[in-house]
C-alpha atoms as a PDB file:
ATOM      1  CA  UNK A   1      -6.680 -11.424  -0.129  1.00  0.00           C
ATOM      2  CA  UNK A   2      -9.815  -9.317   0.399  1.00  0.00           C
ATOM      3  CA  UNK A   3      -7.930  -6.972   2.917  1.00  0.00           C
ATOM      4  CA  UNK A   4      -4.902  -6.710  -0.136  1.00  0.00           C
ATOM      5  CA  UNK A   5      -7.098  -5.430  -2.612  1.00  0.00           C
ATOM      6  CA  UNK A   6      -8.665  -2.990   0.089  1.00  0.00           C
ATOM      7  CA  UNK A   7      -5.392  -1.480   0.568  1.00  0.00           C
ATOM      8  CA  UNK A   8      -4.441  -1.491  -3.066  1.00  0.00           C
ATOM      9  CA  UNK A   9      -7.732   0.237  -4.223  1.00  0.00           C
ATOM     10  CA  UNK A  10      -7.386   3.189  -1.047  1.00  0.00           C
ATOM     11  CA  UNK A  11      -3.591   3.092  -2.148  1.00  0.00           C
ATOM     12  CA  UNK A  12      -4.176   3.376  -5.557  1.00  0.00           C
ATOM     13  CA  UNK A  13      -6.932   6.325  -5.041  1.00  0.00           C
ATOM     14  CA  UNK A  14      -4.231   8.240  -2.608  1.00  0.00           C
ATOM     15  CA  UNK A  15      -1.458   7.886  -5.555  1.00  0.00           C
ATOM     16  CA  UNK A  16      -4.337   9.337  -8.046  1.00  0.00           C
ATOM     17  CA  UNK A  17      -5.338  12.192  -5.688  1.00  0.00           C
ATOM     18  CA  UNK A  18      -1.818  12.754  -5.002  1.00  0.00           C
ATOM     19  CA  UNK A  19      -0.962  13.273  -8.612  1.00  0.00           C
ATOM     20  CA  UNK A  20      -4.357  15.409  -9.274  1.00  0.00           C
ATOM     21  CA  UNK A  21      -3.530  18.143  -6.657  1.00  0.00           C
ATOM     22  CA  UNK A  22       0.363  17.553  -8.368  1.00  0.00           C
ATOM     23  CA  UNK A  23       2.289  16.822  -5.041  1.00  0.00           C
ATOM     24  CA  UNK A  24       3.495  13.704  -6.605  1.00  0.00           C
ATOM     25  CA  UNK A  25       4.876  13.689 -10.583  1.00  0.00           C
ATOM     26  CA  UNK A  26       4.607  10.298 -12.465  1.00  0.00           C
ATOM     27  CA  UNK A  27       8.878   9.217 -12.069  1.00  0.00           C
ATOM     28  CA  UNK A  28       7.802   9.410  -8.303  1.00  0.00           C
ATOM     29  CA  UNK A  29       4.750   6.898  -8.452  1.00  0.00           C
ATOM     30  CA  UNK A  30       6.525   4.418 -11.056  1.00  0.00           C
ATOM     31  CA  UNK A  31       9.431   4.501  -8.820  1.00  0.00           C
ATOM     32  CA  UNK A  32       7.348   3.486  -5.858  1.00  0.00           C
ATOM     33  CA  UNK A  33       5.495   1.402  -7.897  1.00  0.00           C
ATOM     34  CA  UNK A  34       8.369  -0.857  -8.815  1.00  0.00           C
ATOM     35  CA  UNK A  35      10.067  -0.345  -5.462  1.00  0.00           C
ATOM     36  CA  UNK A  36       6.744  -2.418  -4.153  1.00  0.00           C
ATOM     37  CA  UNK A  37       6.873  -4.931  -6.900  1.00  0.00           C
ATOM     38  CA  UNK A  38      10.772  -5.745  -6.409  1.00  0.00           C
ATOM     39  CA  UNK A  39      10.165  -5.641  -2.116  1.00  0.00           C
ATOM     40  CA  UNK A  40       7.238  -8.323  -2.917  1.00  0.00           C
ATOM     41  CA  UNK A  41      10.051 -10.938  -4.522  1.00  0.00           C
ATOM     42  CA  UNK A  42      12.335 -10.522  -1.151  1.00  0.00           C
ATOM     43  CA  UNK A  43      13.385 -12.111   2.073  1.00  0.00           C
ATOM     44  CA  UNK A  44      10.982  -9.281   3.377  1.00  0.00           C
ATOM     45  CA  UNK A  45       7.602  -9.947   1.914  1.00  0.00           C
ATOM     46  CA  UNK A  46       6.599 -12.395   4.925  1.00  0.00           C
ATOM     47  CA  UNK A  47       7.339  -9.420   7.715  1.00  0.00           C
ATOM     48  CA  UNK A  48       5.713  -6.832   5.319  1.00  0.00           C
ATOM     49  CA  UNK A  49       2.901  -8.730   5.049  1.00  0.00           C
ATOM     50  CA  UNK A  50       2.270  -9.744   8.929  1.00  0.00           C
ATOM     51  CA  UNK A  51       2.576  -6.403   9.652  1.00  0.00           C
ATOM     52  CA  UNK A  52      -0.061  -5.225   7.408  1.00  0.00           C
ATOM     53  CA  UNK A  53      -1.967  -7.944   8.870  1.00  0.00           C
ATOM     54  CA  UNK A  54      -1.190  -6.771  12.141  1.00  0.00           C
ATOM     55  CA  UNK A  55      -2.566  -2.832  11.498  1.00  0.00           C
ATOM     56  CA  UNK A  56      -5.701  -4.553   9.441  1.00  0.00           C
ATOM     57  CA  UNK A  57      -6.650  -6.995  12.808  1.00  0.00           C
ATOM     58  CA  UNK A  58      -6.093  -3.577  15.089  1.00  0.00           C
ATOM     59  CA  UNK A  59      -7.963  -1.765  12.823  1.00  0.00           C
ATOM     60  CA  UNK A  60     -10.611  -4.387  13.042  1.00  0.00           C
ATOM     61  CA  UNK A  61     -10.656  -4.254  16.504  1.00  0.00           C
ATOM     62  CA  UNK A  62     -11.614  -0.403  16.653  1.00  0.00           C
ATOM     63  CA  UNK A  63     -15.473   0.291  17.611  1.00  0.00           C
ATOM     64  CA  UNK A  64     -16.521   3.960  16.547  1.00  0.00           C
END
């Protein structure tokens, strides 16, 4: 859960910075945003969500 609202928060600041510098317009990021929402109710959730837990144990893994 902790690693969810990580990704949601840099996620959420990446949409923001995207729309400040106007790369992305606001139909773009509600269409992505419900794309997300509707993806989260299918089959596909479970693999979705491994593999983000996949990348998050690599990236756990990583010494700098």
């Amino acid at each position: 859960m902790l690693v969810s609202m990580s990704a949601v928060l840099l996620l959420g600041l990446l949409i923001w910075f995207l729309l400040r510098i106007r790369y992305l317009r606001w139909a773009d990021t509600l269409l992505c945003g419900t794309f997300g929402f509707l993806l989260a109710r299918t089959v596909a959730a479970p693999f979705v969500q491994a593999f983000l837990d996949g990348v998050n144990g690599f990236l756990g893994q990583l010494r700098f």
